[in-house]
PDB file of N, CA and C in Angstrom:
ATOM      1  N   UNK A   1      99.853 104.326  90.314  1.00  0.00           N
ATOM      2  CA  UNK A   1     100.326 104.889  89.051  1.00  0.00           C
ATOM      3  C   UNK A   1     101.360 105.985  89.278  1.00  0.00           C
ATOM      4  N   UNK A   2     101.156 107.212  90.403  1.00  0.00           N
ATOM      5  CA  UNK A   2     102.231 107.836  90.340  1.00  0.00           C
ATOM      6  C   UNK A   2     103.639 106.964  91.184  1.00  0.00           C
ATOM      7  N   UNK A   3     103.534 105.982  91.551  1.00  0.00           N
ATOM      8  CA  UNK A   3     105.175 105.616  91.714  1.00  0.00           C
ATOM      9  C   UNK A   3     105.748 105.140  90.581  1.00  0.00           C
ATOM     10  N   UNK A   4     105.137 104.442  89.476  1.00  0.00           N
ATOM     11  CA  UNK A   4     105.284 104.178  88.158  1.00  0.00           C
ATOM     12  C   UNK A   4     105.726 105.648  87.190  1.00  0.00           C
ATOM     13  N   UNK A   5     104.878 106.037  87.216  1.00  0.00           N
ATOM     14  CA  UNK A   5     105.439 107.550  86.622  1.00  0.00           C
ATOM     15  C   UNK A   5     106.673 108.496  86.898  1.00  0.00           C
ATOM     16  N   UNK A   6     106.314 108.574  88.209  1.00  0.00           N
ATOM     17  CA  UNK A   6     107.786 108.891  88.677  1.00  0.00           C
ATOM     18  C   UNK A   6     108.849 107.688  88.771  1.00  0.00           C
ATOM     19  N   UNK A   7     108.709 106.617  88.703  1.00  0.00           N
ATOM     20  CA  UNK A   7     110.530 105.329  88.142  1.00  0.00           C
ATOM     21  C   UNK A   7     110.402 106.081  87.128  1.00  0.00           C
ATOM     22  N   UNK A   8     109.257 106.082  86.001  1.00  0.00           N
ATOM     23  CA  UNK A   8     109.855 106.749  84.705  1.00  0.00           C
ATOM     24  C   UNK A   8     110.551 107.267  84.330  1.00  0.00           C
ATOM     25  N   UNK A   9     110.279 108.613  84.764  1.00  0.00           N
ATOM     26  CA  UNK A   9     111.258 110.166  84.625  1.00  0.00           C
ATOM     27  C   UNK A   9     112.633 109.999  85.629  1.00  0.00           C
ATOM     28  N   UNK A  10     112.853 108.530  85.997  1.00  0.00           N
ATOM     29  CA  UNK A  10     114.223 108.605  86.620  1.00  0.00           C
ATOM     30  C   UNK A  10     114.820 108.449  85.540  1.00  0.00           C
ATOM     31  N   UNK A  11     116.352 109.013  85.853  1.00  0.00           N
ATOM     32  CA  UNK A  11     117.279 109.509  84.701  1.00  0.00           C
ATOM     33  C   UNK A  11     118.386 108.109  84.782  1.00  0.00           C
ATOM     34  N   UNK A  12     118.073 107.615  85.835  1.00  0.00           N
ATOM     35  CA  UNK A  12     119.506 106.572  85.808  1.00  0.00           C
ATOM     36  C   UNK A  12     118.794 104.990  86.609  1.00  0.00           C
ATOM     37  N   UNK A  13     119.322 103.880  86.376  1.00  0.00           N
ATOM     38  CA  UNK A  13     119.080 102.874  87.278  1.00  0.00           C
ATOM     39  C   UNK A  13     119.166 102.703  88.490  1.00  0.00           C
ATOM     40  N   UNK A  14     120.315 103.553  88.952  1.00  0.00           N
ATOM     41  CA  UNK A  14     120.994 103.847  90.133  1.00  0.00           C
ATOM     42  C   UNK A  14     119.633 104.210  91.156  1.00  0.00           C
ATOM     43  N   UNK A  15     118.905 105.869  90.815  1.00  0.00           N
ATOM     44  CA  UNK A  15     117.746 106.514  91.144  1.00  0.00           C
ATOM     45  C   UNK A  15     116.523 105.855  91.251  1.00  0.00           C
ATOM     46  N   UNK A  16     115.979 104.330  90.062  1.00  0.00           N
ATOM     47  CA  UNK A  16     115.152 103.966  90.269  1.00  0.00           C
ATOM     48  C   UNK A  16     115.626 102.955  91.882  1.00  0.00           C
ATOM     49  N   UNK A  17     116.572 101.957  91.746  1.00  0.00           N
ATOM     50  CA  UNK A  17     117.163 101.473  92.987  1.00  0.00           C
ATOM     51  C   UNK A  17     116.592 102.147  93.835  1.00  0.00           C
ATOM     52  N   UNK A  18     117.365 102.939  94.337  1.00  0.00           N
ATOM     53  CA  UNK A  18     116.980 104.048  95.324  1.00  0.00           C
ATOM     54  C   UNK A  18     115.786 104.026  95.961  1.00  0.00           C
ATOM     55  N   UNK A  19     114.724 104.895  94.949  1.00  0.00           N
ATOM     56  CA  UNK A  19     113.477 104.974  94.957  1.00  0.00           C
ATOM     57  C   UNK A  19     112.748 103.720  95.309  1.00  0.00           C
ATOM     58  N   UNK A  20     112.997 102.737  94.869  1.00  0.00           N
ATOM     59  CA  UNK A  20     112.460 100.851  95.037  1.00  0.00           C
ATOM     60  C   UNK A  20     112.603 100.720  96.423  1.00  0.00           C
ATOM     61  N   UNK A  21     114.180 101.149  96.684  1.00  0.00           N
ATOM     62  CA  UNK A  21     114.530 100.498  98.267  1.00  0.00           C
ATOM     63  C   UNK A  21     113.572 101.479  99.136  1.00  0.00           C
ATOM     64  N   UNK A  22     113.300 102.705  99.045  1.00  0.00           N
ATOM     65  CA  UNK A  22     112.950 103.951 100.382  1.00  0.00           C
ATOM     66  C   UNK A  22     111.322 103.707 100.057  1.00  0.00           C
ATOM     67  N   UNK A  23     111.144 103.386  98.959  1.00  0.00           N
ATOM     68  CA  UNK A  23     109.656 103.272  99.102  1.00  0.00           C
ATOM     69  C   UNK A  23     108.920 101.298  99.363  1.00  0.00           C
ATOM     70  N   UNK A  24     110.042 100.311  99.259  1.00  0.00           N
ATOM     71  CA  UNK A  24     109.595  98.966  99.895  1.00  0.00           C
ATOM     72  C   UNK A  24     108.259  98.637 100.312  1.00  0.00           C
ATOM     73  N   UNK A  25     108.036  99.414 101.444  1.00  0.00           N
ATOM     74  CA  UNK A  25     107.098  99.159 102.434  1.00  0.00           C
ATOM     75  C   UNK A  25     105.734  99.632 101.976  1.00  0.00           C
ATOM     76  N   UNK A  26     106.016 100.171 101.479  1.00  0.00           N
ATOM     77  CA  UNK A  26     104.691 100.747 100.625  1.00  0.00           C
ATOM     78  C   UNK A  26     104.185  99.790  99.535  1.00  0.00           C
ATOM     79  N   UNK A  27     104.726  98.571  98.718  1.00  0.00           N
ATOM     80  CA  UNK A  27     104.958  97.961  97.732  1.00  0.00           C
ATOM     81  C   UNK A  27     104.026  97.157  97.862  1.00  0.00           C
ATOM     82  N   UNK A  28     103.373  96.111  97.525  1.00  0.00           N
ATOM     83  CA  UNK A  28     102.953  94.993  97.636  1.00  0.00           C
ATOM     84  C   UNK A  28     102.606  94.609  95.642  1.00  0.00           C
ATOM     85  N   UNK A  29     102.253  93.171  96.126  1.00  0.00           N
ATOM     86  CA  UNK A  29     101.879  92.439  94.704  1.00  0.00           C
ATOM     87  C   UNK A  29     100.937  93.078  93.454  1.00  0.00           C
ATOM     88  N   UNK A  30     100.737  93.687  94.180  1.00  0.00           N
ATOM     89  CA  UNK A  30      99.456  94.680  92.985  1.00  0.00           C
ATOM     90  C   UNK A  30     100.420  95.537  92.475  1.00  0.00           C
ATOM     91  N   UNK A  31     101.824  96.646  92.897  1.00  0.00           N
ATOM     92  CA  UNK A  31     102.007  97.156  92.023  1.00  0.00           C
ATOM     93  C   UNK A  31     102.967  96.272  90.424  1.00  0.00           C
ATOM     94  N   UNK A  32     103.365  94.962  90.957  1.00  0.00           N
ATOM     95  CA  UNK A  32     103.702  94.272  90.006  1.00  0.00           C
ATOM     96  C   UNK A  32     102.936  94.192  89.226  1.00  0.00           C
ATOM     97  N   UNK A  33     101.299  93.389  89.310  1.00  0.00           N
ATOM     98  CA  UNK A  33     100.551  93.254  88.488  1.00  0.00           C
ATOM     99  C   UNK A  33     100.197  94.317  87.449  1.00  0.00           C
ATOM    100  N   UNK A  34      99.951  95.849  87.796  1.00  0.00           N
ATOM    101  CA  UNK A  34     100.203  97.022  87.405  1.00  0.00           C
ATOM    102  C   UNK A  34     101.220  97.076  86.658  1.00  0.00           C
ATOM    103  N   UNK A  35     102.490  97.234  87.181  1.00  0.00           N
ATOM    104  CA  UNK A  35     103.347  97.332  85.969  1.00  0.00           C
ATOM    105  C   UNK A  35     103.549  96.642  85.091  1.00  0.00           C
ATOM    106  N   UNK A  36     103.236  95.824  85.226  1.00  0.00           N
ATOM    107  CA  UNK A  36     103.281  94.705  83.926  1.00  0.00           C
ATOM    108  C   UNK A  36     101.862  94.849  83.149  1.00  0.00           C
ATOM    109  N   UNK A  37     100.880  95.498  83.469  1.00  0.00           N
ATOM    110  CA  UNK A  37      99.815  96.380  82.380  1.00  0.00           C
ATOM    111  C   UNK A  37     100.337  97.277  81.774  1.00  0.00           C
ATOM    112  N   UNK A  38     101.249  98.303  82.632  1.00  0.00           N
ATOM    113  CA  UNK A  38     101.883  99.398  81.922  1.00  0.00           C
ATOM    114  C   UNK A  38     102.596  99.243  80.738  1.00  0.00           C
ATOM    115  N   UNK A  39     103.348  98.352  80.778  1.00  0.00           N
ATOM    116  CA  UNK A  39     104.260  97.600  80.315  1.00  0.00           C
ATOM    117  C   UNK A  39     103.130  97.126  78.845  1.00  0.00           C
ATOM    118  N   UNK A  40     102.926  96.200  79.252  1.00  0.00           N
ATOM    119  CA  UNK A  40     101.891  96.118  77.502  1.00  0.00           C
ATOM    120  C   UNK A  40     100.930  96.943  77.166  1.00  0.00           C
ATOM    121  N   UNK A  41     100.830  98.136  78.002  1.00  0.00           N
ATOM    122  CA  UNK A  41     100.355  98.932  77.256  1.00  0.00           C
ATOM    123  C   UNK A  41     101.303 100.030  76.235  1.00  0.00           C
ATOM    124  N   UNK A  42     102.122 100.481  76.821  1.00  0.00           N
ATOM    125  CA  UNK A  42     103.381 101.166  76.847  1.00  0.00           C
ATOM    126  C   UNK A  42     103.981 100.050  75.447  1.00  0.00           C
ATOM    127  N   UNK A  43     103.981  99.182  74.988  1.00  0.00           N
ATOM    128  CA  UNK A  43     104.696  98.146  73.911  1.00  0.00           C
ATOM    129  C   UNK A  43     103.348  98.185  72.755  1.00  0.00           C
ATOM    130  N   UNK A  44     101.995  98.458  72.965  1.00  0.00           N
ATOM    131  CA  UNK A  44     100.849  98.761  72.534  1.00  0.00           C
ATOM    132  C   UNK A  44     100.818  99.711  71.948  1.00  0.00           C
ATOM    133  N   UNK A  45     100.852 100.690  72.396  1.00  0.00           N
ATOM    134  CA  UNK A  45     101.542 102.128  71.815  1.00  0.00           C
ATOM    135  C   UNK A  45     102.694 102.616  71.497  1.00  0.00           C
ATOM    136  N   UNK A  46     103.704 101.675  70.934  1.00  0.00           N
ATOM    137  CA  UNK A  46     104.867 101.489  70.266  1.00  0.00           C
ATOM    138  C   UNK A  46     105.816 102.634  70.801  1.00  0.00           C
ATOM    139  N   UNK A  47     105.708 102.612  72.504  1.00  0.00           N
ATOM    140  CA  UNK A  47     106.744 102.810  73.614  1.00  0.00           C
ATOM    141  C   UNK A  47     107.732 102.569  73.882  1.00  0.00           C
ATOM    142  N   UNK A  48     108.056 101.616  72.580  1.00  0.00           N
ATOM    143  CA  UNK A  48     109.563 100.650  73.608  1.00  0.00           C
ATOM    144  C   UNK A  48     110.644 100.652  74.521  1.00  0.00           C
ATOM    145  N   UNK A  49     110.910 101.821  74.426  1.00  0.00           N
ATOM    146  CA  UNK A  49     111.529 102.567  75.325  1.00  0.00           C
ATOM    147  C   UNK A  49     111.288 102.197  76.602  1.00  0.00           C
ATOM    148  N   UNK A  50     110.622 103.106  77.032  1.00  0.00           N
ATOM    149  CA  UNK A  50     109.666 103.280  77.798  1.00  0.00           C
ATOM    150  C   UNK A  50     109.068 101.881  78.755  1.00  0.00           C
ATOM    151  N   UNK A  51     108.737 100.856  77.620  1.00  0.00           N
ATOM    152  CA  UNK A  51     108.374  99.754  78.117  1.00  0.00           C
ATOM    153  C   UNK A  51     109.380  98.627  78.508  1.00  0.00           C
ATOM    154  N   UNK A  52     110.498  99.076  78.170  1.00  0.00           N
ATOM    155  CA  UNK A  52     111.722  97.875  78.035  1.00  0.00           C
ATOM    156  C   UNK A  52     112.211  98.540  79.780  1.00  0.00           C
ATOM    157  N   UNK A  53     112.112 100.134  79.359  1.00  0.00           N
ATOM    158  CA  UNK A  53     112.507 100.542  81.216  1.00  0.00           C
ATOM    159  C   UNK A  53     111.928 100.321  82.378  1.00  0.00           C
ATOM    160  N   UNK A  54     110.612 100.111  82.008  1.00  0.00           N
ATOM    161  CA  UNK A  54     109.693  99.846  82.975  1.00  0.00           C
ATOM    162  C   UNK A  54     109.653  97.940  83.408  1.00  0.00           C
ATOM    163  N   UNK A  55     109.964  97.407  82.527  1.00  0.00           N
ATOM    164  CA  UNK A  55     110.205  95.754  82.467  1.00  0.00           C
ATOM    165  C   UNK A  55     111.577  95.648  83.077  1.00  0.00           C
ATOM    166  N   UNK A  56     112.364  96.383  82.846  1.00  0.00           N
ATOM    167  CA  UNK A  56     113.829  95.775  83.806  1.00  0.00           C
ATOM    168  C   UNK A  56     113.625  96.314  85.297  1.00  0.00           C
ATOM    169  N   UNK A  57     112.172  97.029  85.795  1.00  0.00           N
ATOM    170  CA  UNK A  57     112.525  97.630  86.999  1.00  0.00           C
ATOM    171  C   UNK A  57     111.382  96.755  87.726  1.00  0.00           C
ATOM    172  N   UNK A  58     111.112  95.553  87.051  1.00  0.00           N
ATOM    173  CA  UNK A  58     109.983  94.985  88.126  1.00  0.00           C
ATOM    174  C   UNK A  58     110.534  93.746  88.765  1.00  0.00           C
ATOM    175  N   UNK A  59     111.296  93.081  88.019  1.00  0.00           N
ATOM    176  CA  UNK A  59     112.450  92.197  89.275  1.00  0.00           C
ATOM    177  C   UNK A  59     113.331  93.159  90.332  1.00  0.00           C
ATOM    178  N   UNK A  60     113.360  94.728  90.149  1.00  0.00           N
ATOM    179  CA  UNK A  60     113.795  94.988  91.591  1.00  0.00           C
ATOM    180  C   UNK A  60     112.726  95.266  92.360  1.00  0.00           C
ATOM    181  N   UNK A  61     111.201  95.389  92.013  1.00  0.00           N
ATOM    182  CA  UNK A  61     110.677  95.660  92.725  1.00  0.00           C
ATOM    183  C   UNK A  61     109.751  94.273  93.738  1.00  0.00           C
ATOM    184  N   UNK A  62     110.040  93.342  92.755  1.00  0.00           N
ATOM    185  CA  UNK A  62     110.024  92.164  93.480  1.00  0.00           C
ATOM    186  C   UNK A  62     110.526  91.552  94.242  1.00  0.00           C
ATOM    187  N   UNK A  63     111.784  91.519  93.984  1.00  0.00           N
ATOM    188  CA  UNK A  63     113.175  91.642  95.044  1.00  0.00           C
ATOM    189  C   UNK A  63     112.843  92.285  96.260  1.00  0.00           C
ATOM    190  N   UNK A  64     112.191  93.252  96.176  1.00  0.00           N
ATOM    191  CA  UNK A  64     112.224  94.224  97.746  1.00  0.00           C
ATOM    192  C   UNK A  64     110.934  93.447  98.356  1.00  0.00           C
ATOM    193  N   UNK A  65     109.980  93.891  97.645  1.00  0.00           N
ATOM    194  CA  UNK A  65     109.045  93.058  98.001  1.00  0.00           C
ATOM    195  C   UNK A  65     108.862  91.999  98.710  1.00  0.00           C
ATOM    196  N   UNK A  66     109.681  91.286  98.432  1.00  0.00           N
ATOM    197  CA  UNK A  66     109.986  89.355  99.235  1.00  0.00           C
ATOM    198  C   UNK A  66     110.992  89.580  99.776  1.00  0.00           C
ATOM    199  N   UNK A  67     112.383  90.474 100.086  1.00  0.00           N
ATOM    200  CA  UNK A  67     112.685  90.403 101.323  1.00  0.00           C
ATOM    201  C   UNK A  67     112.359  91.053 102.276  1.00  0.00           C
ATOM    202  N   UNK A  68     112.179  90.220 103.260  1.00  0.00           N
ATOM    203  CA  UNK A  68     111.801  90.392 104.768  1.00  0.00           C
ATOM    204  C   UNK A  68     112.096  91.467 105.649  1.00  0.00           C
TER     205      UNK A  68
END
């Protein structure tokens, strides 16, 4: 949850990037599954914001994820 929290409070796409690439290795399939709870929860509590930012940042985190 706090790597989720902190993509949040990133100010730009650029920063979440960043953050995705230096933290990789740390990543695995569970935090997808996770964010995509966040995510309908966050759209649950009429977040959209919030939830639309958190949904464009889980194909990069998948991306890192599966490459090698």
């Amino acid at each position: 949850m706090r790597f989720i929290n902190e993509l949040l409070a990133l100010s730009t796409r650029e920063e979440a990037e960043t953050m995705i690439k230096n933290q990789a290795k740390e990543l695995d399939d569970d935090i997808l599954t996770t964010m995509q709870s966040v995510v309908d929860q966050l759209q649950s509590d009429k977040q959209t914001e919030l939830a639309a930012k958190l949904q464009d940042y889980i194909p990069l985190v998948r991306k890192e994820i599966e490459t090698p």
